[in-house]
Each structure stands twice: as C-alpha cells, then as structure tokens.
N, C-alpha and C. Protein backbone atom coordinates (compact mmCIF):
# COMPACT_ATOMS: atom_id res chain seq x y z
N UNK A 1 0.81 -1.20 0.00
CA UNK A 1 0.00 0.00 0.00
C UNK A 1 0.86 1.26 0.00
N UNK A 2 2.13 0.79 0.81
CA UNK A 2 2.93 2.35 0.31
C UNK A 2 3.22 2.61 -0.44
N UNK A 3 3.67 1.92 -1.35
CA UNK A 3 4.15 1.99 -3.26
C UNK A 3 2.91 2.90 -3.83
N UNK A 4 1.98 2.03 -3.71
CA UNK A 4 0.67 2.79 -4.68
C UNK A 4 0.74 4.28 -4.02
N UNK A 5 0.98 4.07 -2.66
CA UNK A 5 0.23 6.30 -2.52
C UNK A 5 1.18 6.52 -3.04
N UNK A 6 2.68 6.21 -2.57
CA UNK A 6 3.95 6.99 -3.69
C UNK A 6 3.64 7.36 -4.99
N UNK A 7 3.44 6.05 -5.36
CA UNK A 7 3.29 6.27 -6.95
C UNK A 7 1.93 7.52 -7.29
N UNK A 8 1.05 7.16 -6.73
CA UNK A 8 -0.08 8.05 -6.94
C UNK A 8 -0.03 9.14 -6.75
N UNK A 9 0.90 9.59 -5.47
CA UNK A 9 1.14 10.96 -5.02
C UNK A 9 2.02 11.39 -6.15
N UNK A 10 3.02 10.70 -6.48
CA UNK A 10 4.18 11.37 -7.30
C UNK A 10 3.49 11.66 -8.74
N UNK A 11 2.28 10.97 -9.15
CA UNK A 11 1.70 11.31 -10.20
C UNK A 11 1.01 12.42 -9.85
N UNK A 12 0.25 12.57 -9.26
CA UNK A 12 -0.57 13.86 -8.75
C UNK A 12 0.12 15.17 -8.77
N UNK A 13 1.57 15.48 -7.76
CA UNK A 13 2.02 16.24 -7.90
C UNK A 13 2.45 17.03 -9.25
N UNK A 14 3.32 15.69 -9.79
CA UNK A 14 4.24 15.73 -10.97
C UNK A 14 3.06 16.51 -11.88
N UNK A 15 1.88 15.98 -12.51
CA UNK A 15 0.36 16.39 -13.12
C UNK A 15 0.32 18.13 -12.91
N UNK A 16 0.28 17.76 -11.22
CA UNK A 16 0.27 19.64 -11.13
C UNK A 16 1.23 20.59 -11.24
N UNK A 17 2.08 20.04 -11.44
CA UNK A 17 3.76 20.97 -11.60
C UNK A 17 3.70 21.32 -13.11
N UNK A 18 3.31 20.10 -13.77
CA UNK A 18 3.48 20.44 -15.26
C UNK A 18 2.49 21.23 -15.94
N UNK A 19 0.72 21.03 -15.14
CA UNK A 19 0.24 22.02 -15.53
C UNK A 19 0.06 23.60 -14.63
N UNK A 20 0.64 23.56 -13.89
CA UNK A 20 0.69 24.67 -13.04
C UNK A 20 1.35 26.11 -13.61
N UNK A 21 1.53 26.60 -12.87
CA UNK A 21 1.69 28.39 -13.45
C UNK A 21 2.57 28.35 -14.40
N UNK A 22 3.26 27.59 -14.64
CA UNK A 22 4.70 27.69 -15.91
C UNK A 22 5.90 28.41 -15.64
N UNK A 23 6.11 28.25 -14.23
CA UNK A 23 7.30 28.80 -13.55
C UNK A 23 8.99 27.76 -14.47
N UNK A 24 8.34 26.61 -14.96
CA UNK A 24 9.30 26.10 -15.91
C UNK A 24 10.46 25.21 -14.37
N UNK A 25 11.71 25.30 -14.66
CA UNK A 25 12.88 24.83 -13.50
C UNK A 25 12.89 26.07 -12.76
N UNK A 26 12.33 27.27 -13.00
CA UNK A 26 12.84 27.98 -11.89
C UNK A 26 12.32 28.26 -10.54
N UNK A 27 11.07 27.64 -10.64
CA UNK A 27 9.87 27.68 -9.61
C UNK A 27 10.39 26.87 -8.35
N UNK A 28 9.66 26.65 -7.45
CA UNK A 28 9.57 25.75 -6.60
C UNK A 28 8.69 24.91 -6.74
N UNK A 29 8.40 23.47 -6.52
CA UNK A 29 7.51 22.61 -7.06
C UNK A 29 6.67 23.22 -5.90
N UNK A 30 6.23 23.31 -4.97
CA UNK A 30 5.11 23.86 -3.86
C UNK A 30 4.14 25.16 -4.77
N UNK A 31 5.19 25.88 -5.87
CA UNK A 31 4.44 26.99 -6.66
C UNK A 31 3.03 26.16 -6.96
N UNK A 32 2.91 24.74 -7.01
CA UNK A 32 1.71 24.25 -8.19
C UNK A 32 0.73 24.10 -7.09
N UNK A 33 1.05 24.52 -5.65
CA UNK A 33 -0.01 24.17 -4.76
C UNK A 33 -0.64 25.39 -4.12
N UNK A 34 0.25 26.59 -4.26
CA UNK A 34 -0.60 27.99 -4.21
C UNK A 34 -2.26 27.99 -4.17
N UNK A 35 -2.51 28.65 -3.30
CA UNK A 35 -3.98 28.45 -3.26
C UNK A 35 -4.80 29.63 -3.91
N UNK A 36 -5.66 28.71 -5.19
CA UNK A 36 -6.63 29.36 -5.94
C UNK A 36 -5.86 28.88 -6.70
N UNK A 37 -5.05 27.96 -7.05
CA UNK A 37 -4.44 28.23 -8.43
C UNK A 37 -5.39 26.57 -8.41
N UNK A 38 -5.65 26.48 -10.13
CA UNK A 38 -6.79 25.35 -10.43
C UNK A 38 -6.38 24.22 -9.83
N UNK A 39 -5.00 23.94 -10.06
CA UNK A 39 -4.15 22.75 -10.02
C UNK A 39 -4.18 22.73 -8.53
N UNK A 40 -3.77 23.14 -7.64
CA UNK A 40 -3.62 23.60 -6.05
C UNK A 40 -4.37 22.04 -5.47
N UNK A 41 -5.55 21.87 -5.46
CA UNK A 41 -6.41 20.42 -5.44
C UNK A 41 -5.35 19.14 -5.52
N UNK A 42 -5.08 19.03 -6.54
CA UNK A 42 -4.79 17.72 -7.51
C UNK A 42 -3.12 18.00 -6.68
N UNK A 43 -2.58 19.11 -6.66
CA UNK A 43 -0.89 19.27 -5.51
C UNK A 43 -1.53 18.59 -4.44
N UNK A 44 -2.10 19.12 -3.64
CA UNK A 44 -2.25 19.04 -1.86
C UNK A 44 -2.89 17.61 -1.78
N UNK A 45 -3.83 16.88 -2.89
CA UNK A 45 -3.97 15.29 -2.70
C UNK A 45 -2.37 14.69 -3.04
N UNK A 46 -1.73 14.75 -3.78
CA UNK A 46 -0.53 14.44 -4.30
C UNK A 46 0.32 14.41 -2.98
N UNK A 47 0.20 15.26 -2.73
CA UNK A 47 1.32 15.64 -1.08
C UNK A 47 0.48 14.71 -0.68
N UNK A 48 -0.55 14.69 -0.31
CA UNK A 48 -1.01 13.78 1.09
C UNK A 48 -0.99 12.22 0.95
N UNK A 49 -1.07 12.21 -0.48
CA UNK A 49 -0.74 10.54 -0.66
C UNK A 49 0.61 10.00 -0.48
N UNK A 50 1.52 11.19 -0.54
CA UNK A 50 3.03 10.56 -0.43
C UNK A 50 3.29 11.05 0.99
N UNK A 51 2.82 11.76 1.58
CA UNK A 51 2.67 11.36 3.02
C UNK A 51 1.94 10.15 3.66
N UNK A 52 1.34 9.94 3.17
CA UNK A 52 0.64 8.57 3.52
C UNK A 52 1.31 7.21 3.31
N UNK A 53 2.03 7.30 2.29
CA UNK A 53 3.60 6.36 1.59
C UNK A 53 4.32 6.16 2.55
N UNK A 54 4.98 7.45 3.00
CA UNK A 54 5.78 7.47 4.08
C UNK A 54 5.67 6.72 5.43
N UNK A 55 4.18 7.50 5.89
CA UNK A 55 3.89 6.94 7.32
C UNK A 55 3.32 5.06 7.20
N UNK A 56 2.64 4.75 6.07
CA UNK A 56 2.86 3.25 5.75
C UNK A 56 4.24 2.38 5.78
N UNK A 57 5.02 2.98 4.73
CA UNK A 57 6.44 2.65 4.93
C UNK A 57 7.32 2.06 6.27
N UNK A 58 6.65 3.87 6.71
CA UNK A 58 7.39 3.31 8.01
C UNK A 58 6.92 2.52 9.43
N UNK A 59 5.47 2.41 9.23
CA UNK A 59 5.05 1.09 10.05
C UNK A 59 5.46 -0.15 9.19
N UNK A 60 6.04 -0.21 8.14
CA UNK A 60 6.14 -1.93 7.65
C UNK A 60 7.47 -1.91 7.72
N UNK A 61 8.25 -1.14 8.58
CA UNK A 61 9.90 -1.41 8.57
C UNK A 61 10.15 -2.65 9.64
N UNK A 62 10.84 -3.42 10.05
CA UNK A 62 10.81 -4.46 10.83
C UNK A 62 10.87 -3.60 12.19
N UNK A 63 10.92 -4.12 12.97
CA UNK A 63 10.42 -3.54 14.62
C UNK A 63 12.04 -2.97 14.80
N UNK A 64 12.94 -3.76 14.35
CA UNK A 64 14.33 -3.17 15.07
C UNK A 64 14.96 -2.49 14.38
N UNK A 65 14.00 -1.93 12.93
CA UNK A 65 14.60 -0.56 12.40
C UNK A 65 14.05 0.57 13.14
N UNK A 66 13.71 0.88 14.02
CA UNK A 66 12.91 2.06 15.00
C UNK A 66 13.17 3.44 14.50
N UNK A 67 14.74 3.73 14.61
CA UNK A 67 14.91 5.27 14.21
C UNK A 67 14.66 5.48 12.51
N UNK A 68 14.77 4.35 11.79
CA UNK A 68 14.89 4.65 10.13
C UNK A 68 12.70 4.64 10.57
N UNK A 69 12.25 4.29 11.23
CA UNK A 69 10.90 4.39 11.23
C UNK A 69 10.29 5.72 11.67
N UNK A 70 10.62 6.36 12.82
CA UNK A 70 10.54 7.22 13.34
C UNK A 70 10.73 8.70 12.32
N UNK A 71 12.22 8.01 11.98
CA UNK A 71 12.43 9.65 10.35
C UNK A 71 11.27 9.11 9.20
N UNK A 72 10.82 8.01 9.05
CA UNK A 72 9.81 8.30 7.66
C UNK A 72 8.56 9.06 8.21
N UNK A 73 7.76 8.35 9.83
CA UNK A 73 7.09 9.16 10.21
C UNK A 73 6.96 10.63 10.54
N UNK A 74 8.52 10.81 10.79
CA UNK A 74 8.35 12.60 10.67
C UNK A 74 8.57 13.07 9.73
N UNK A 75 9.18 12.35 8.83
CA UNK A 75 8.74 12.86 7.35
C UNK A 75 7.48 13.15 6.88
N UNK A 76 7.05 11.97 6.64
CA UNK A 76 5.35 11.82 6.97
C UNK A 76 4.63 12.91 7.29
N UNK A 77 4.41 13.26 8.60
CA UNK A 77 3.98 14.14 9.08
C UNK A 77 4.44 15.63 8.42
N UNK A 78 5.54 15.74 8.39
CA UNK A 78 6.00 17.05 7.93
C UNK A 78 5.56 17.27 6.60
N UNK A 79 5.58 16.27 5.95
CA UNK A 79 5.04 16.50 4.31
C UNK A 79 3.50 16.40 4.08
N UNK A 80 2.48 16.19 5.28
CA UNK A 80 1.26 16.66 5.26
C UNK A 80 1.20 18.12 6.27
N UNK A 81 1.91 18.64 6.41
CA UNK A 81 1.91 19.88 6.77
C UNK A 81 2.30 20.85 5.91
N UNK A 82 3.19 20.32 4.83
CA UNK A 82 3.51 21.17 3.77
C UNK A 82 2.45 21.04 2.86
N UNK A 83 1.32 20.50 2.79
CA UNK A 83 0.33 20.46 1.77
C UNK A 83 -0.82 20.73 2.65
N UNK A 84 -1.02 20.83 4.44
CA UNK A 84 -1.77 21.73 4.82
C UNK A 84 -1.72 23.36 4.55
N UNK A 85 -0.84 23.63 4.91
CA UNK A 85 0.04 25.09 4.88
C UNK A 85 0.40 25.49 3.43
N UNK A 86 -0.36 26.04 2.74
CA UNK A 86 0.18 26.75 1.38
C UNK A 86 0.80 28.02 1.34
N UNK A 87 1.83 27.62 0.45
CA UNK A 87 2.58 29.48 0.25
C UNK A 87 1.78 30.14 -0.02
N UNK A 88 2.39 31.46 -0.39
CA UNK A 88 2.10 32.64 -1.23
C UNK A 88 2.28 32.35 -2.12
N UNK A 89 2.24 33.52 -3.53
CA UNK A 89 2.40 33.73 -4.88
C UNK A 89 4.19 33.10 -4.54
N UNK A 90 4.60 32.71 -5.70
CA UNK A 90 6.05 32.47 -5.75
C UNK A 90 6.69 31.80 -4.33
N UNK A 91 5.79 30.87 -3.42
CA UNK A 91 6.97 30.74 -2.30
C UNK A 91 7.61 31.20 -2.29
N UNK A 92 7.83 32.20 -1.70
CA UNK A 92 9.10 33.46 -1.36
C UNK A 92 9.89 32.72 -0.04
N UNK A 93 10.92 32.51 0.30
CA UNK A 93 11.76 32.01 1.16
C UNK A 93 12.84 33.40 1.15
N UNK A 94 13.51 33.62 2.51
CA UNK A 94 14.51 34.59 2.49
C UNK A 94 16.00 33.91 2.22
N UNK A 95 16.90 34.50 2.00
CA UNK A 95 16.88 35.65 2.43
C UNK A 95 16.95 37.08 1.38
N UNK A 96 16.56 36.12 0.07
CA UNK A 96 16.16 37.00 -0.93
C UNK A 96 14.99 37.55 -1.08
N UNK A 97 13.98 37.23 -0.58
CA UNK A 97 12.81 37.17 -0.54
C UNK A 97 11.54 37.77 0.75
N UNK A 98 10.98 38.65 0.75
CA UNK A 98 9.93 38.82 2.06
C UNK A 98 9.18 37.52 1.99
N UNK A 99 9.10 36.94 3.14
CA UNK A 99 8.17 35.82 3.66
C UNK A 99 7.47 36.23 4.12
N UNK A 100 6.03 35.44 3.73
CA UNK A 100 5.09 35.20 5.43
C UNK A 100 5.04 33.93 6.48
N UNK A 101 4.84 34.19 7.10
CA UNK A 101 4.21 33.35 8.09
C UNK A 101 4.19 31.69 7.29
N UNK A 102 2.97 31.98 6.82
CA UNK A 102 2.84 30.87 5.83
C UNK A 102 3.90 30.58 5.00
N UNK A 103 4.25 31.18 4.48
CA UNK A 103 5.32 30.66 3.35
C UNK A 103 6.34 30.25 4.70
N UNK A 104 7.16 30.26 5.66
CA UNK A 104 8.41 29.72 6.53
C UNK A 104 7.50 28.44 6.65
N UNK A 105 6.38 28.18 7.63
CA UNK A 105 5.76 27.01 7.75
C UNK A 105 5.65 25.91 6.45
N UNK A 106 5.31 26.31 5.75
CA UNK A 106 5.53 25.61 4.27
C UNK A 106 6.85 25.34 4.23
N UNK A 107 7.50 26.04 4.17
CA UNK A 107 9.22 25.93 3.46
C UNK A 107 9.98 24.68 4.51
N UNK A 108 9.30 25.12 5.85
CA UNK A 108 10.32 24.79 6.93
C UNK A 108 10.08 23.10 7.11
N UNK A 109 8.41 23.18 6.50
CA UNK A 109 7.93 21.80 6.73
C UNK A 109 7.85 20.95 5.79
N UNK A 110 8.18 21.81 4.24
CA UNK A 110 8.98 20.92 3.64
C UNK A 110 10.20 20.31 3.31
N UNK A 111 11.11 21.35 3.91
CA UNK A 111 12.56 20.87 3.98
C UNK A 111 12.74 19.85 5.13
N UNK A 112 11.88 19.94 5.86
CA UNK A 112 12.21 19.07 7.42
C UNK A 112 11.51 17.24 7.05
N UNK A 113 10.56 17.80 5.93
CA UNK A 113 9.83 16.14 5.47
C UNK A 113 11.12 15.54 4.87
N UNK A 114 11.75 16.39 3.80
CA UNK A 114 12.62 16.09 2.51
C UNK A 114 14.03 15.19 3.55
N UNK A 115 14.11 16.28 4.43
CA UNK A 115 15.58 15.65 5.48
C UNK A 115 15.67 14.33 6.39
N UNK A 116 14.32 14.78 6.98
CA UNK A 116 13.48 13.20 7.55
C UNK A 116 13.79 12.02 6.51
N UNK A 117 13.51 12.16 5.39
CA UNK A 117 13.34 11.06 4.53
C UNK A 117 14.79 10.33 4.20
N UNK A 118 15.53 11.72 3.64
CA UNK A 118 17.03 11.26 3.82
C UNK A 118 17.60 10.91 4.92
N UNK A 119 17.31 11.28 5.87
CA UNK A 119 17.69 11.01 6.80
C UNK A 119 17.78 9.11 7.07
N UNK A 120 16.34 8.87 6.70
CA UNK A 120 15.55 7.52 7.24
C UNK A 120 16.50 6.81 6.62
N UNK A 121 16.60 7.54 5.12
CA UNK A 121 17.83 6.36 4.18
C UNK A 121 19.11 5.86 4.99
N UNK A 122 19.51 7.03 5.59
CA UNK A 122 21.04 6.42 6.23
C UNK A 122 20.91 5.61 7.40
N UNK A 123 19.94 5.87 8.25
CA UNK A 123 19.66 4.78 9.51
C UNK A 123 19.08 3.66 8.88
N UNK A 124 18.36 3.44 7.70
CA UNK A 124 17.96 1.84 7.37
C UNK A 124 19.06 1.94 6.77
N UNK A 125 20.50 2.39 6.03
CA UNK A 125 21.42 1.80 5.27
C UNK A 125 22.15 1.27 6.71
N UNK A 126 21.96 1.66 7.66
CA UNK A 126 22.76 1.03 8.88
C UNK A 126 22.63 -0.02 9.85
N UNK A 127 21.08 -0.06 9.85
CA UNK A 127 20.22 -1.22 10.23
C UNK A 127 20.18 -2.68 9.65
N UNK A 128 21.10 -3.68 10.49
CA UNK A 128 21.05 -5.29 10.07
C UNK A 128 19.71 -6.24 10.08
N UNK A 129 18.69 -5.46 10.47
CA UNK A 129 17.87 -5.82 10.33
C UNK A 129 16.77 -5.38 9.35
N UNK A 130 17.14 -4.66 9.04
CA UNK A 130 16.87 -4.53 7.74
C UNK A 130 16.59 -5.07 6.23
N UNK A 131 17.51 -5.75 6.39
CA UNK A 131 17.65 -6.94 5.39
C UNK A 131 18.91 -6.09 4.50
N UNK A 132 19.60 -7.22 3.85
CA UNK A 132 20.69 -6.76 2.57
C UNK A 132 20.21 -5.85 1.18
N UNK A 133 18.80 -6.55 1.10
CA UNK A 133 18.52 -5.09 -0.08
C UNK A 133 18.13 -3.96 -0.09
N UNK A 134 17.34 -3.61 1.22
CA UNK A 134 17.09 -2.56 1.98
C UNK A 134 17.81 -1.82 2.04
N UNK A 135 19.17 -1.91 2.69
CA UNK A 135 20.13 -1.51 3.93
C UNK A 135 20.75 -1.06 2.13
N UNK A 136 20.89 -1.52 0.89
CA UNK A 136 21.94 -1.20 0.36
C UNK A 136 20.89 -0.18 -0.92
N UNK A 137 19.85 -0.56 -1.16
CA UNK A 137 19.38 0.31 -1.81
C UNK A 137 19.45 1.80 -0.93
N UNK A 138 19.20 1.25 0.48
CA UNK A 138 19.25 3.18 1.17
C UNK A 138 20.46 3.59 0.93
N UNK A 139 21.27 3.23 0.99
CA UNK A 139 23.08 3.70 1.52
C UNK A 139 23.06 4.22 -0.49
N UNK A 140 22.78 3.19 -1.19
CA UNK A 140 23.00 4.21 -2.99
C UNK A 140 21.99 5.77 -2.90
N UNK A 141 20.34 5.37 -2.27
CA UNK A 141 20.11 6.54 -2.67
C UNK A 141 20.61 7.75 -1.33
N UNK A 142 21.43 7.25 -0.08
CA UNK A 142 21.24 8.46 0.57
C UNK A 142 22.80 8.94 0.18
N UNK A 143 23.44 8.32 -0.14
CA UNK A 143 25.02 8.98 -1.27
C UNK A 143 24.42 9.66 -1.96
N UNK A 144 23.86 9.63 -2.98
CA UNK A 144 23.45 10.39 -3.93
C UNK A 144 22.78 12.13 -3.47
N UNK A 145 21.41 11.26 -2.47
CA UNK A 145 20.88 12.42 -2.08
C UNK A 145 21.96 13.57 -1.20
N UNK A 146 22.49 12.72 -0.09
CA UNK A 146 22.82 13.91 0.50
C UNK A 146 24.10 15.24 -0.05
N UNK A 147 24.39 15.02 -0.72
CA UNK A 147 25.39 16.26 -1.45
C UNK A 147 24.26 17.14 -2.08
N UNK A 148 23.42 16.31 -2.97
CA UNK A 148 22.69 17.30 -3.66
C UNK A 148 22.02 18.10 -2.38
N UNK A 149 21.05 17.46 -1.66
CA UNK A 149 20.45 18.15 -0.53
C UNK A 149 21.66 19.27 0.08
N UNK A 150 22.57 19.87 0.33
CA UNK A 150 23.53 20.65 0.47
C UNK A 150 23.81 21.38 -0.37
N UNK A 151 23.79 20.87 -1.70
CA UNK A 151 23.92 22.09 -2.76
C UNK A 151 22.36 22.81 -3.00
N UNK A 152 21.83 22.03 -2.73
CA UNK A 152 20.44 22.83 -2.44
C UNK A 152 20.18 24.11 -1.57
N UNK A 153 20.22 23.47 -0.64
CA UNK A 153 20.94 24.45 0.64
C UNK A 153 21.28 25.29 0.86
N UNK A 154 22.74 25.23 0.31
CA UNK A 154 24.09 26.25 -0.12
C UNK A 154 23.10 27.56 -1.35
N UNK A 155 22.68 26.62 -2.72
CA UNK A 155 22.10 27.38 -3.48
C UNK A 155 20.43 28.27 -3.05
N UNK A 156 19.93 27.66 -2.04
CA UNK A 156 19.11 28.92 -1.43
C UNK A 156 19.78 29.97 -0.87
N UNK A 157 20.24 29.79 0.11
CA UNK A 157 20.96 30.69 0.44
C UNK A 157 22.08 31.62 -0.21
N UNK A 158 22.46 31.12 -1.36
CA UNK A 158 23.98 31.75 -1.91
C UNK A 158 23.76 32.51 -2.90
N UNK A 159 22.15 31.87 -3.83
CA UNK A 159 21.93 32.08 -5.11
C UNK A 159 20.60 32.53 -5.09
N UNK A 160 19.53 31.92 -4.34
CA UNK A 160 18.39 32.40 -4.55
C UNK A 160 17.15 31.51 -5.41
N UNK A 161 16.23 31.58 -5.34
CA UNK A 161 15.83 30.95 -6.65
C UNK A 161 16.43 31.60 -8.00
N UNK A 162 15.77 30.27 -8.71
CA UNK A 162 16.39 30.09 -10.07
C UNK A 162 16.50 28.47 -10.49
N UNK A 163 16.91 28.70 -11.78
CA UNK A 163 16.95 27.33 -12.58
C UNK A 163 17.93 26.30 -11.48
N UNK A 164 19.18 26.89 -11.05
CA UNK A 164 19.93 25.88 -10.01
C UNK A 164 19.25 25.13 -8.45
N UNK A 165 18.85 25.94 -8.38
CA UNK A 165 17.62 25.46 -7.12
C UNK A 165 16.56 24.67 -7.81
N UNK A 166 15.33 24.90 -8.88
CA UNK A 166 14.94 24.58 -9.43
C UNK A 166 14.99 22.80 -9.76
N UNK A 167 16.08 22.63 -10.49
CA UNK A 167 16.76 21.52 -10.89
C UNK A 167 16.82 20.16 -9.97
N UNK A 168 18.11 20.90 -8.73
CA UNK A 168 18.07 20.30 -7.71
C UNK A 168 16.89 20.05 -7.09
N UNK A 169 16.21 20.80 -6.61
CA UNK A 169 14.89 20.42 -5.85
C UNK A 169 13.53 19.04 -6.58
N UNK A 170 14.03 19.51 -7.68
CA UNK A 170 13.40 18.71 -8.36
C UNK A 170 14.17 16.86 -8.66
N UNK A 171 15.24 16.85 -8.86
CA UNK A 171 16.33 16.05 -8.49
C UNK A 171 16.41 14.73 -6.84
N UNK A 172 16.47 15.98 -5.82
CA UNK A 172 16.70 15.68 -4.49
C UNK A 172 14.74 14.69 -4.32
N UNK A 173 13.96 15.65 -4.55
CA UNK A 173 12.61 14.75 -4.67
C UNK A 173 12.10 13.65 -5.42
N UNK A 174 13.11 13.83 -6.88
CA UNK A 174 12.90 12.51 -7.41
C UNK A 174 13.40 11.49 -7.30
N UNK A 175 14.73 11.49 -6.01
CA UNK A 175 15.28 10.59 -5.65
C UNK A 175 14.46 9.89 -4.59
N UNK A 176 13.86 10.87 -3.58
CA UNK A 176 12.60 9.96 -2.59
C UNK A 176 11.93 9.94 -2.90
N UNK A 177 11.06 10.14 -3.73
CA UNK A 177 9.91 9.00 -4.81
C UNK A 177 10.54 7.67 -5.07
N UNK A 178 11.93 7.99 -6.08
CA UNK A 178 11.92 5.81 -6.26
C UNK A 178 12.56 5.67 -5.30
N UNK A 179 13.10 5.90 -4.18
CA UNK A 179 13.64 5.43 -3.03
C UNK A 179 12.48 5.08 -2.02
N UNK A 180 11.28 5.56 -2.29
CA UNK A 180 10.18 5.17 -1.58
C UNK A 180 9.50 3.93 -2.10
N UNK A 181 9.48 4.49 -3.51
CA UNK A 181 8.88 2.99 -3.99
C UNK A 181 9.87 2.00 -4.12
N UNK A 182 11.24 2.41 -4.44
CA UNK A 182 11.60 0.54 -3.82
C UNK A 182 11.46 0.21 -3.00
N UNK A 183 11.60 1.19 -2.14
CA UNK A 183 11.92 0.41 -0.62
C UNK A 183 10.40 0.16 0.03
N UNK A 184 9.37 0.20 -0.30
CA UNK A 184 7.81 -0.17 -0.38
C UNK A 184 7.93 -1.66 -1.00
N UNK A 185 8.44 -1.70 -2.28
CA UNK A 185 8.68 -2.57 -2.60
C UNK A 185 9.23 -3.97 -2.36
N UNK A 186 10.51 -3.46 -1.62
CA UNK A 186 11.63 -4.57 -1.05
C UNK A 186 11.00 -4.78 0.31
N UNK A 187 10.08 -3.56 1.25
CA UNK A 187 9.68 -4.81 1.84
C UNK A 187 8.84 -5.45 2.04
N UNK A 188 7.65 -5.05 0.54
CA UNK A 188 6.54 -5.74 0.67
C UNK A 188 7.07 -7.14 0.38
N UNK A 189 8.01 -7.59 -0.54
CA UNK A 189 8.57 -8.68 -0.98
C UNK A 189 9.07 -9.48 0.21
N UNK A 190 10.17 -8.83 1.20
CA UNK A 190 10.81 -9.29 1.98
C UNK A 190 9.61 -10.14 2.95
N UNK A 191 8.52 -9.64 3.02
CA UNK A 191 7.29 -10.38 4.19
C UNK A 191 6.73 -11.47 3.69
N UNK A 192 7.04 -11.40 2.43
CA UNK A 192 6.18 -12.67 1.70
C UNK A 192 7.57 -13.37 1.50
C-alpha cells in the first residue's frame, strides 16, 4: 500500500507541476499548490498521498529498524503539513525574498519532510535488520541524495531561486519518490 500512494502521489504532484503556473525549473515545485491556483487540489492530494507512503512505509519497517521508522514518520507528518500550509504567490523564502508566516511554515515543513526522509535512508542503510537489499538500496540513494540536498541548501541561500535550485529540488525529490517505492517494494517482498 505504500508503493501505490507513492506512486499516486508522485503522479498527482508531478500532473500539477506540469500544468501549473509555468514557472518552468525555476519555480519551486510547492508553486503548483498555491492556493486558488486550479491545479492547487490535484498538488495538496498528491502531497497527502506521499505522506501517507511514508507513514505506511514506516510502520512496515521491521520492529528493530525504530529510528529509520521514526524519520519516515516525521517525514510523513512534515510532508502533510507542507500540503496543509500553502505558500504565497512564488513561495518566497529569504533571504532574498519577504516571507510570510505561511510561506516559513511551508518551506520549513517541507525541507524538514525532505531531510526526515534522507535522513531515514542512512539509519535503514545502517540497520542489520533490515535486510541486505534494503540496507543497500538506502546507503546508494542516501550517497546520492545527500550532497545534492547541500547544494540545495548552499544554493538557497547563496543564489536564490532560479533554474539551479529549481533543478536540484526537483532532483533531491525525485530521488525519494523511487527510493520510496523501492523500498515499499523490497519490503513488501521481503514479508512474503
């Protein structure tokens, strides 16, 4: 059941990004969930199904992965708070940018889902109980992820939006989509 919301969520979103305002790579994918914008609907189910991925996920981790369980659930959680909480026009984030209220809660609670998640990767790449395909599919995608997640980072802060943020963000998320669905995968397999 976690595969399918992944998958479903990641379709949903992906649906509303592409038809959403036409911010193109330079946007923030959260731009497609702005409220009043048509698409906004079809974002905030999208978010909530891959929050729902998550918090499934991480009840089907074996009992003595606890902390790789604990980060999908606060992932989880954090990434239905980023699709409670909608930006403004342009998610504005500082320190280029005037924020509101709303827009930090959004930003803060989606970067904190995104980190959770990576996060989860490196404690199940560490976990023997885990199993061998688990433990090694996390450890490929949380190499991967975590540099980019830093140049992300670095590039809010250094650069601002734009196509380089853009890219990455889009990048760093499409790595926990199939890192969700394999690992939905490997352990729906692993129980049977």
């Amino acid at each position: 059941m976690a595969a399918v919301c992944t998958l479903a969520g990641a379709v949903a979103v992906t649906a509303a990004v592409l038809a959403g305002p036409g911010t193109g790579f330079t946007g923030y994918v959260s731009e497609a969930g702005i409220a009043g914008s048509a698409h906004a609907p079809t974002y905030r189910v999208g978010v909530y199904a891959l929050a729902a991925g998550l918090l499934l996920l991480a009840a089907a981790l074996p009992p003595a992965a606890r902390l790789g369980a604990a980060l999908l659930a606060a992932g989880g959680l954090s990434t239905a708070l980023s699709g409670a909480v909608t930006c403004s026009a342009g998610c504005p984030l500082p320190p280029f940018e005037r924020a509101t209220v709303a827009d930090l809660v959004h930003g803060g609670a989606s970067i904190a889902g995104t980190a959770a998640v990576v996060l989860a990767m490196v404690a199940i790449s560490w976990c023997r109980a885990a199993g061998g395909r688990l433990r090694l599919l996390s450890a490929v995608a949380a190499a991967v992820a975590l540099p980019l997640c830093a140049a992300v980072g670095l590039a809010m802060l250094l650069v601002g939006r734009g196509t380089l943020v853009g890219v990455l963000e889009r990048v760093v998320l499409a790595i926990a989509v199939v890192w969700g669905l394999a690992a939905a995968v490997t352990v729906g397999l692993g129980r049977r």
